[in-house]
C-alpha atoms as a PDB file:
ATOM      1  CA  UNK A   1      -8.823  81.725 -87.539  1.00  0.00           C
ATOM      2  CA  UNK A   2      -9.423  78.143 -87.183  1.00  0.00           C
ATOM      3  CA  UNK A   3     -12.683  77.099 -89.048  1.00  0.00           C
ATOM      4  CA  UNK A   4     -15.815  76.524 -86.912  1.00  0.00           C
ATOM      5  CA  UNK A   5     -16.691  72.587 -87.503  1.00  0.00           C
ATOM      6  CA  UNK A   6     -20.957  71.818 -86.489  1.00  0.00           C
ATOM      7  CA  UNK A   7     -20.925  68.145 -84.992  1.00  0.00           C
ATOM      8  CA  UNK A   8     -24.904  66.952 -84.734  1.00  0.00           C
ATOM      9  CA  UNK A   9     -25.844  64.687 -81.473  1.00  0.00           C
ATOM     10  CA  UNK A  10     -28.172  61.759 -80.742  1.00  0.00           C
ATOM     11  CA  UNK A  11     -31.413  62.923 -78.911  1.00  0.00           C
ATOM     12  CA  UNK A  12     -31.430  60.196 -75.716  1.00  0.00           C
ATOM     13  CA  UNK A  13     -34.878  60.405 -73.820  1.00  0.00           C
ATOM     14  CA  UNK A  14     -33.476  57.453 -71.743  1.00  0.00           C
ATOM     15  CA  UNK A  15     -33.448  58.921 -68.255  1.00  0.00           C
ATOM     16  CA  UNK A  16     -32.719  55.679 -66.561  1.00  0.00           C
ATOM     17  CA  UNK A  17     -29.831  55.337 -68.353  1.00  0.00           C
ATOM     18  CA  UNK A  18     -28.151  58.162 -67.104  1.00  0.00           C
ATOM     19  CA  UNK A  19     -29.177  58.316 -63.436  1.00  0.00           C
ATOM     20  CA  UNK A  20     -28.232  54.601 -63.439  1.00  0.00           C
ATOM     21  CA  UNK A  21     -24.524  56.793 -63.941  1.00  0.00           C
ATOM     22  CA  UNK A  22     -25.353  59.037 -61.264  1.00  0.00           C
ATOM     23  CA  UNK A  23     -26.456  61.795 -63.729  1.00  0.00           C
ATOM     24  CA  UNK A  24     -29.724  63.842 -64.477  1.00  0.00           C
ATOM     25  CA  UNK A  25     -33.082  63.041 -62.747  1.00  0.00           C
ATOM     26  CA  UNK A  26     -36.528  61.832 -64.376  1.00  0.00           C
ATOM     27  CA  UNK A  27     -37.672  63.085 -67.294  1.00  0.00           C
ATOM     28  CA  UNK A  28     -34.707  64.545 -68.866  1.00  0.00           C
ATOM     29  CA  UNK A  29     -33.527  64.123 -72.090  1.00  0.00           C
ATOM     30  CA  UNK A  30     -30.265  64.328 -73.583  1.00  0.00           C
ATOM     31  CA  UNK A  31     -28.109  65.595 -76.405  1.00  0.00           C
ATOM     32  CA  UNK A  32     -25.307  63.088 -76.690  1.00  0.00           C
ATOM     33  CA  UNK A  33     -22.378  62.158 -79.226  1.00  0.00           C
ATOM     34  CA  UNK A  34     -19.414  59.593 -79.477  1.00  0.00           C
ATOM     35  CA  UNK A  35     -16.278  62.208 -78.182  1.00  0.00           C
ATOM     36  CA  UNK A  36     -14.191  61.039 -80.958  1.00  0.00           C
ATOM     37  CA  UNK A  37     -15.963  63.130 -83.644  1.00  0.00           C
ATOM     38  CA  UNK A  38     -14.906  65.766 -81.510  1.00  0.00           C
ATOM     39  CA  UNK A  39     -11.512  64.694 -81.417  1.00  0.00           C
ATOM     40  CA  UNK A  40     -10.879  63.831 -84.843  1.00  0.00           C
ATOM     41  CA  UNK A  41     -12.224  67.770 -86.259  1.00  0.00           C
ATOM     42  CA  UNK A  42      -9.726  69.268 -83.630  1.00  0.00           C
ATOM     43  CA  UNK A  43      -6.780  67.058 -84.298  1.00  0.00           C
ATOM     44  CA  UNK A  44      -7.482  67.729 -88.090  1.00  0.00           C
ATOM     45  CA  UNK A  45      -7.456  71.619 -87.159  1.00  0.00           C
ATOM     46  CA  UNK A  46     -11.002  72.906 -86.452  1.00  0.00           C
ATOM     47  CA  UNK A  47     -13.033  74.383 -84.110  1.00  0.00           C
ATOM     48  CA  UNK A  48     -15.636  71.332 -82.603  1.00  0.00           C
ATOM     49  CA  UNK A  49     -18.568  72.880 -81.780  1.00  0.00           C
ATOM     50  CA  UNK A  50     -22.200  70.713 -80.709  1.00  0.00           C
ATOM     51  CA  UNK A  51     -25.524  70.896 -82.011  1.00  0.00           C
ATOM     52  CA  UNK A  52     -28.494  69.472 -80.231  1.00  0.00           C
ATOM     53  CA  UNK A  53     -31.001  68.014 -82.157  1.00  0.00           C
ATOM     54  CA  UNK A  54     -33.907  70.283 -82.412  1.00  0.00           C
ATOM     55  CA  UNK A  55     -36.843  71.357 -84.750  1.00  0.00           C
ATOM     56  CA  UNK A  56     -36.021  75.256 -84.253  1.00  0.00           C
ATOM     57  CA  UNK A  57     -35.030  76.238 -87.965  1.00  0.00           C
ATOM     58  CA  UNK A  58     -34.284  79.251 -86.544  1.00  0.00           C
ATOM     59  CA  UNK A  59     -31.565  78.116 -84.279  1.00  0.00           C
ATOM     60  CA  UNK A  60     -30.307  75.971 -86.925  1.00  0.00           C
ATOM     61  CA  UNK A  61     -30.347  78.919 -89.716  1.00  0.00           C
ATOM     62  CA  UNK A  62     -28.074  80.570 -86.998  1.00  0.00           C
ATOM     63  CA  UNK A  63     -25.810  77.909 -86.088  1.00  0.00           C
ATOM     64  CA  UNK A  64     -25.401  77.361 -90.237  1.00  0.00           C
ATOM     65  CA  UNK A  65     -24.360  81.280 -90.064  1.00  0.00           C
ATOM     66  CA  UNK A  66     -21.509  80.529 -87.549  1.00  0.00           C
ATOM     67  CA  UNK A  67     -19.887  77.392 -88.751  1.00  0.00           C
ATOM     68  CA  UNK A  68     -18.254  76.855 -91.726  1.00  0.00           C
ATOM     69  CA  UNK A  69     -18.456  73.074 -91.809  1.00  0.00           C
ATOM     70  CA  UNK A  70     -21.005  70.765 -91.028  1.00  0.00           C
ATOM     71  CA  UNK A  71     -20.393  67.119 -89.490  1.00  0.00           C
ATOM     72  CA  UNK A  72     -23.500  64.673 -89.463  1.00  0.00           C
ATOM     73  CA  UNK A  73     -22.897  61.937 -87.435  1.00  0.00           C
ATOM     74  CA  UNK A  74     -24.049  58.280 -87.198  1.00  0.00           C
ATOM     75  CA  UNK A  75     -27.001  57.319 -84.644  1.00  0.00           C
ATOM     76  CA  UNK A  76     -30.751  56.292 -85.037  1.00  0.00           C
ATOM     77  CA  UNK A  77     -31.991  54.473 -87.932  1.00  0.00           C
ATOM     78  CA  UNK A  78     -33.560  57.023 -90.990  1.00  0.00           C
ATOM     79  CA  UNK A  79     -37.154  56.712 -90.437  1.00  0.00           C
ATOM     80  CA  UNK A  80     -38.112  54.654 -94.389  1.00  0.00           C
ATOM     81  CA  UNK A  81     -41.480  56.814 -94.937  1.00  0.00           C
ATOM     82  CA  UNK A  82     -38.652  59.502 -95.626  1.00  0.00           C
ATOM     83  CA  UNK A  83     -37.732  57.383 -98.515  1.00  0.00           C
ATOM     84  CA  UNK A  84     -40.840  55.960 -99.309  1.00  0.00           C
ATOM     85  CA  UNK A  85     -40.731  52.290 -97.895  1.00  0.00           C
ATOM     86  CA  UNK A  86     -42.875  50.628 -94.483  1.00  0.00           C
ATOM     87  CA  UNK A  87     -41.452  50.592 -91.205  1.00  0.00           C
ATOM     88  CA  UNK A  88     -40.750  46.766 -89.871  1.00  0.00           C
ATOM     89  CA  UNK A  89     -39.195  44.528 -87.272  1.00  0.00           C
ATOM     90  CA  UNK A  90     -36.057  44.907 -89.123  1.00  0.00           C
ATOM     91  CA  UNK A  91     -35.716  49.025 -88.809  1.00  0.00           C
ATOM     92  CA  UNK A  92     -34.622  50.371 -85.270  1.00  0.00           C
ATOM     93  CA  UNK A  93     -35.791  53.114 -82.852  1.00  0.00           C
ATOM     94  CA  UNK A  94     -36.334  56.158 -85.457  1.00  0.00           C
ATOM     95  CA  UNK A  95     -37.053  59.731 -83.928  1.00  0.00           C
ATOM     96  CA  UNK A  96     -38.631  62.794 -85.598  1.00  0.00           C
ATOM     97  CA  UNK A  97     -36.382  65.351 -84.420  1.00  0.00           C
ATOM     98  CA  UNK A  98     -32.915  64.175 -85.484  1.00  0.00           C
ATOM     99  CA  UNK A  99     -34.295  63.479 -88.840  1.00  0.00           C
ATOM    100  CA  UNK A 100     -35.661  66.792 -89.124  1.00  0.00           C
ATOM    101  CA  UNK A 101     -32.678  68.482 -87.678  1.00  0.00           C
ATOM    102  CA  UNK A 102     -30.059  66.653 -89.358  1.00  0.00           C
ATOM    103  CA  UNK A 103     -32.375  66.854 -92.916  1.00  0.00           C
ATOM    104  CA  UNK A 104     -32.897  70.269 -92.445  1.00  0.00           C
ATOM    105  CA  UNK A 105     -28.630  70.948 -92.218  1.00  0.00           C
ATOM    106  CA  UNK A 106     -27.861  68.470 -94.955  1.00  0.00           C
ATOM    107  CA  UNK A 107     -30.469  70.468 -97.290  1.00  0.00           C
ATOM    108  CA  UNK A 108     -29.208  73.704 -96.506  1.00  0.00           C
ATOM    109  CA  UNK A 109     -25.583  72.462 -96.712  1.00  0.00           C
ATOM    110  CA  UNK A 110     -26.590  71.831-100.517  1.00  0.00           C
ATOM    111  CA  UNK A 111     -28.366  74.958-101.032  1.00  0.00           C
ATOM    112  CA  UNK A 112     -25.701  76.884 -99.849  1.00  0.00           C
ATOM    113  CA  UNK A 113     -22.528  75.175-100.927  1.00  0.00           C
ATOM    114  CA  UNK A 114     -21.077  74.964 -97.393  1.00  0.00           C
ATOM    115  CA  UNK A 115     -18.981  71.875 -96.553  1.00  0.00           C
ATOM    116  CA  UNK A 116     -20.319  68.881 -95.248  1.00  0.00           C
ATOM    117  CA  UNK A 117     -19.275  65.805 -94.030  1.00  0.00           C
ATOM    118  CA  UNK A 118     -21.541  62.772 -93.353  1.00  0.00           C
ATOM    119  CA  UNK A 119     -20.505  59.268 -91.206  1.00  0.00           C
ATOM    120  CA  UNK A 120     -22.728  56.419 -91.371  1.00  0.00           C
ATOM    121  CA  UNK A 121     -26.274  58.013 -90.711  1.00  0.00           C
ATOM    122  CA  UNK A 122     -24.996  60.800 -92.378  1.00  0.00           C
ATOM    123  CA  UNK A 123     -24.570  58.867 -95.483  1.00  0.00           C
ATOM    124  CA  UNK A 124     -27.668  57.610 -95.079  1.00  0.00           C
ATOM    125  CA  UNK A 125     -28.777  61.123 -94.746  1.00  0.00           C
ATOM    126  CA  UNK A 126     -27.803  62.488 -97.697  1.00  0.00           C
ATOM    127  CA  UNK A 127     -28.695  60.063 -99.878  1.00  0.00           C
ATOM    128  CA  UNK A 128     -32.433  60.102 -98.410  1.00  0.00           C
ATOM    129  CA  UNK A 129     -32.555  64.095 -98.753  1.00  0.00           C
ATOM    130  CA  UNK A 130     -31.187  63.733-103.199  1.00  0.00           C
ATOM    131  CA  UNK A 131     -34.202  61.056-103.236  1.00  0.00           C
ATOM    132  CA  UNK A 132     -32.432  57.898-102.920  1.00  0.00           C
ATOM    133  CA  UNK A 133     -33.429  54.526-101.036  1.00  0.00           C
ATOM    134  CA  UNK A 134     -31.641  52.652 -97.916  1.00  0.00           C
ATOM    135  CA  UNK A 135     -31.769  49.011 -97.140  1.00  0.00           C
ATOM    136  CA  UNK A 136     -33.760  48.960 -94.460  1.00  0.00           C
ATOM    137  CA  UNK A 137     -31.811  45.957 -93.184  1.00  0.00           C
ATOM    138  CA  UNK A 138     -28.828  44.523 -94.981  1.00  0.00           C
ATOM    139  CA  UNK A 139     -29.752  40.717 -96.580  1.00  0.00           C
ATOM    140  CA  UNK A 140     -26.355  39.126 -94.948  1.00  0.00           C
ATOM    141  CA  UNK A 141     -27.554  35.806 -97.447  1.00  0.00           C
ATOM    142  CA  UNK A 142     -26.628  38.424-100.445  1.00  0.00           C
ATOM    143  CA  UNK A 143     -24.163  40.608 -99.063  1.00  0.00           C
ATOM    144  CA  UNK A 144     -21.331  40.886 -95.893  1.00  0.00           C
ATOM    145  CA  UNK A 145     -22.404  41.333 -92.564  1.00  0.00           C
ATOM    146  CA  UNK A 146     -21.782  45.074 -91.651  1.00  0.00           C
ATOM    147  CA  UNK A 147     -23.043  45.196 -88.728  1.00  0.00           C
ATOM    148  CA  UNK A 148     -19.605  44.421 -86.406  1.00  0.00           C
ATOM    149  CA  UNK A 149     -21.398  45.557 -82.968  1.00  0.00           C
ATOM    150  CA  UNK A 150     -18.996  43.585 -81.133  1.00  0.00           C
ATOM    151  CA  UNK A 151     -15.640  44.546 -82.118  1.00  0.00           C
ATOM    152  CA  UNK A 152     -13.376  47.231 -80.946  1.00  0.00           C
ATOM    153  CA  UNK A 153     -13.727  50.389 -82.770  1.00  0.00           C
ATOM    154  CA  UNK A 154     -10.940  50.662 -84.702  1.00  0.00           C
ATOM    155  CA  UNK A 155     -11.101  47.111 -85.659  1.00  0.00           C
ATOM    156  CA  UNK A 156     -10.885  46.511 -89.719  1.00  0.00           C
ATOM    157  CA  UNK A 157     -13.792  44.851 -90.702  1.00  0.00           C
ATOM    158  CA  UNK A 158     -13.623  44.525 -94.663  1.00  0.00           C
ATOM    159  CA  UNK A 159     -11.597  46.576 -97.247  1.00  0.00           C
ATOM    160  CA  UNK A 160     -13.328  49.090 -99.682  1.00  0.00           C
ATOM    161  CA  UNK A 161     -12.035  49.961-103.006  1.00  0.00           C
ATOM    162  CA  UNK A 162     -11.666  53.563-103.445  1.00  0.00           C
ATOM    163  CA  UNK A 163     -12.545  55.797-106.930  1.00  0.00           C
ATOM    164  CA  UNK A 164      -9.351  57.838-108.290  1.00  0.00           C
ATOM    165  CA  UNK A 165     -11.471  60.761-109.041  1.00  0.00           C
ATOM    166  CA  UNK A 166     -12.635  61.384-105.648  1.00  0.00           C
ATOM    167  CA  UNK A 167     -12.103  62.986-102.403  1.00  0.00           C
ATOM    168  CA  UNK A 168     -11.567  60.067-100.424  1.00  0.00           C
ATOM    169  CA  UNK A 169      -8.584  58.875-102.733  1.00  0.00           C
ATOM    170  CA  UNK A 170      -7.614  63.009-102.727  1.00  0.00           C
ATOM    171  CA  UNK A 171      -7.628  62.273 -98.556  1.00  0.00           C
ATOM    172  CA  UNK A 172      -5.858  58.529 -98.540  1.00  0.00           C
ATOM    173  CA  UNK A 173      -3.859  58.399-101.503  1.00  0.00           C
ATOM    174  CA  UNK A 174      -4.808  54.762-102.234  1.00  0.00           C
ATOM    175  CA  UNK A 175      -7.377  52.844-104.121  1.00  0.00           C
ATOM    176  CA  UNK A 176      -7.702  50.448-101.302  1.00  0.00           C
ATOM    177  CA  UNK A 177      -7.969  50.460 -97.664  1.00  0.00           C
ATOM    178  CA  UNK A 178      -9.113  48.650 -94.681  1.00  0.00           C
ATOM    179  CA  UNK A 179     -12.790  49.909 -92.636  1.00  0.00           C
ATOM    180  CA  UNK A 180     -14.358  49.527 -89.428  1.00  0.00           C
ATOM    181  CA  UNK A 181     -18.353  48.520 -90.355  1.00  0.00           C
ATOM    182  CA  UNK A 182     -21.254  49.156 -87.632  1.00  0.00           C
ATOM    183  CA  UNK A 183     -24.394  49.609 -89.696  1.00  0.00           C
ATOM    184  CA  UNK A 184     -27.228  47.117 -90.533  1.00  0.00           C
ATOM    185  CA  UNK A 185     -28.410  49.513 -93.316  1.00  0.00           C
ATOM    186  CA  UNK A 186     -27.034  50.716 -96.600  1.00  0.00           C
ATOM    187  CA  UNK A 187     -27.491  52.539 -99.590  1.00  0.00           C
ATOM    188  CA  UNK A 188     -29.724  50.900-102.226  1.00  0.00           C
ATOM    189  CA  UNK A 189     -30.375  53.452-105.045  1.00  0.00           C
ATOM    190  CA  UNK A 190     -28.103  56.512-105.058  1.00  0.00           C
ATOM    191  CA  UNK A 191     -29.238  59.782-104.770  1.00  0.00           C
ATOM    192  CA  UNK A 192     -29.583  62.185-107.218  1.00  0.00           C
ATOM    193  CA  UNK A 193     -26.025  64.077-108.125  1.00  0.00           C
ATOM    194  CA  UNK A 194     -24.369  61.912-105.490  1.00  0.00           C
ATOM    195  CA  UNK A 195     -21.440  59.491-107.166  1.00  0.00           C
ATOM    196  CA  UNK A 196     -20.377  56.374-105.750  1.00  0.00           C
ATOM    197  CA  UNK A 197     -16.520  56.764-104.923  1.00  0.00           C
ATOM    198  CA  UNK A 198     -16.003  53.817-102.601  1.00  0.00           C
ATOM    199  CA  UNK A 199     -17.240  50.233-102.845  1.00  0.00           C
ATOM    200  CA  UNK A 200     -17.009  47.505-100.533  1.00  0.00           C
ATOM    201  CA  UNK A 201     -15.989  43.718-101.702  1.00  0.00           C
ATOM    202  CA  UNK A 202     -19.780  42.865-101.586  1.00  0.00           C
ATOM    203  CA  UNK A 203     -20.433  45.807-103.858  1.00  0.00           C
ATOM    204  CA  UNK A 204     -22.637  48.088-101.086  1.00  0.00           C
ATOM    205  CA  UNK A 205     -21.401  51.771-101.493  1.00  0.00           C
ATOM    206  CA  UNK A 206     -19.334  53.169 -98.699  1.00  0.00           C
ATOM    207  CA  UNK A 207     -18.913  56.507 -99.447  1.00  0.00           C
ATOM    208  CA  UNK A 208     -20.598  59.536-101.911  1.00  0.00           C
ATOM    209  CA  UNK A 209     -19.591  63.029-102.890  1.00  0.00           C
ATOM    210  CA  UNK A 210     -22.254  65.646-104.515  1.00  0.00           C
ATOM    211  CA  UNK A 211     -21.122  66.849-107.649  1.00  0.00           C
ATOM    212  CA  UNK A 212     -19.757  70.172-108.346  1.00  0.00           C
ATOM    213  CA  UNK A 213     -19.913  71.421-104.820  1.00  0.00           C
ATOM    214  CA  UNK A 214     -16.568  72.701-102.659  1.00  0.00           C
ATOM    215  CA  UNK A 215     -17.493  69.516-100.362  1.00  0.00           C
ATOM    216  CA  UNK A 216     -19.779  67.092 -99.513  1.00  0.00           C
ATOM    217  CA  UNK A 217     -18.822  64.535 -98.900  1.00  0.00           C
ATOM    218  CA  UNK A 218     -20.121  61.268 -96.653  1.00  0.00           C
ATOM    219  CA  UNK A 219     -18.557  57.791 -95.548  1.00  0.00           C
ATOM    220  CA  UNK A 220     -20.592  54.580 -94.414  1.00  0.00           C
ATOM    221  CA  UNK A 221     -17.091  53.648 -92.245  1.00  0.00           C
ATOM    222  CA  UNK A 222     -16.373  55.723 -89.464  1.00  0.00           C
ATOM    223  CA  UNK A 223     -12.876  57.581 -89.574  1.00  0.00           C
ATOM    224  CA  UNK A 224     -12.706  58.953 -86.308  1.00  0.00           C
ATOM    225  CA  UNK A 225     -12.970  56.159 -84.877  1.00  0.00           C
ATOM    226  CA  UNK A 226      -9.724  54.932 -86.064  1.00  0.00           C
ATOM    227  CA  UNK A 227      -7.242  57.831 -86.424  1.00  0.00           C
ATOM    228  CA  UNK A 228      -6.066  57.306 -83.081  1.00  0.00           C
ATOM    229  CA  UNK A 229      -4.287  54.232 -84.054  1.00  0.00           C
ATOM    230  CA  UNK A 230      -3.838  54.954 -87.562  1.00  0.00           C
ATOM    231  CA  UNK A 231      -3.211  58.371 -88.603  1.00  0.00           C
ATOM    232  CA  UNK A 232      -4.363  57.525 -92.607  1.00  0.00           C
ATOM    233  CA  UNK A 233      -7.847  57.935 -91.282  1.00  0.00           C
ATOM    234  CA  UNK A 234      -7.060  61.448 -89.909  1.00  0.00           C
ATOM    235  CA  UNK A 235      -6.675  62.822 -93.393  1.00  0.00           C
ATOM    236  CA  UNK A 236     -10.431  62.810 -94.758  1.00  0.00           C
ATOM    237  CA  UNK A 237     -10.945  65.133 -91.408  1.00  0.00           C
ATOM    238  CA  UNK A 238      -7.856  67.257 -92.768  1.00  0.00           C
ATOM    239  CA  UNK A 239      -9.077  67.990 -96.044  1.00  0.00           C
ATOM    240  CA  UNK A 240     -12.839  68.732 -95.066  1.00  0.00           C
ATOM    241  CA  UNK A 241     -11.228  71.174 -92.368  1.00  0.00           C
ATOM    242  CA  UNK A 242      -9.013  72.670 -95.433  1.00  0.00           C
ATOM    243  CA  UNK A 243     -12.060  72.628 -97.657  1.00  0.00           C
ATOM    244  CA  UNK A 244     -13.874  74.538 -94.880  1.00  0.00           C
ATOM    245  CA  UNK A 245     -10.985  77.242 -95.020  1.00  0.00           C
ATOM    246  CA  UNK A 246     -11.890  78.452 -98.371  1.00  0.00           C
END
């Protein structure tokens, strides 16, 4: 059997937003998520299944029991009293329950060795749940603006040089390659038992594994956003699907 891939959503409580679409009536709230996660798990040969947001550790303790992957996906800021630093001008919208859901799945991911892949949040994620620090908003005076908000989304942005002993170079096969970039924050101090495998030219990390585990695994760029133009980026999907297998 294929293996059963966990995708987590954005929690939207913007109800003007979707009746301006002809959807939903006032009050409701929303779980929501860019398709191509979706895409990308089934193309690399899983089983895409959604997770609301939610603070029901129950719910999630079951959904853990059914999947054997987890996908964190990029969305609202990381509120920075998670990681010990003030919230300011600079930070966007944060909400309580996708931290707590997505903190809760990344911790027991850990805990219990099951796969996990994080995109942009995600990375942020994980790095915030082994103790580490984010910038709350990247200095562009210092480094490269990385916040491409305009551009298409499969657009190269800047290139990242990739670790030999890692995953991503396990996925790519190269020490080099080209990445979209739509985040205003970044990883400051590493995590605890996270290792830098992927740098961009300013020197801001871009993606982490967690030592001796089957798979964890997180990027800054986001993949599935461009596999549809350029297979490569299909592959890091392929090999956390394969990791999921055993």
């Amino acid at each position: 059997m294929k293996p059963i891939i966990g995708i987590t959503t954005n929690y939207v409580d913007d109800d003007k937003f979707f009746m301006d679409l002809g959807l939903g009536a006032l009050g409701q709230s929303y779980s929501a998520v860019a398709i191509d996660y979706f895409n990308a798990i089934k193309e690399a040969g899983g089983i895409p299944i959604i997770i609301a947001p939610t603070y029901d550790t129950d719910y999630l303790d079951s959904v853990l029991n059914l999947c054997n992957g987890i996908l964190i996906t990029g969305g609202n800021d990381v509120n920075p009293l998670l990681y010990n630093k003030n919230n300011n001008s600079k930070v966007g919208r944060v909400l309580k329950i996708r931290d707590n859901s997505d903190f809760y799945l990344t911790e027991k991911c850990i805990e219990k060795d099951i796969p996990l892949l994080g995109i942009c949040r995600g990375i942020q994620v994980l790095n915030v749940v082994q103790g580490g620090t984010l910038y709350r908003h990247i200095d562009t005076n210092k480094l490269l603006d990385h916040s491409a908000v305009n551009s298409y989304k499969s657009i190269i942005s800047h290139f990242i040089d990739v670790e030999k002993d890692s995953f991503l170079y396990e996925a790519f096969k190269t020490t080099r390659i080209g990445v979209n970039s739509f985040h205003h924050q970044g990883i400051e101090k590493l995590g605890a038992n996270l290792k830098s495998i992927a740098k961009s030219e300013d020197g801001l990390c871009e993606s982490v594994q967690m030592e001796n585990k089957k798979f964890i695994v997180a990027t800054q760029f986001h993949p599935e956003m461009m596999f549809e133009d350029e297979k490569l980026y299909l592959e890091i999907f392929k090999l956390f699907v394969k990791k999921c297998k055993n």
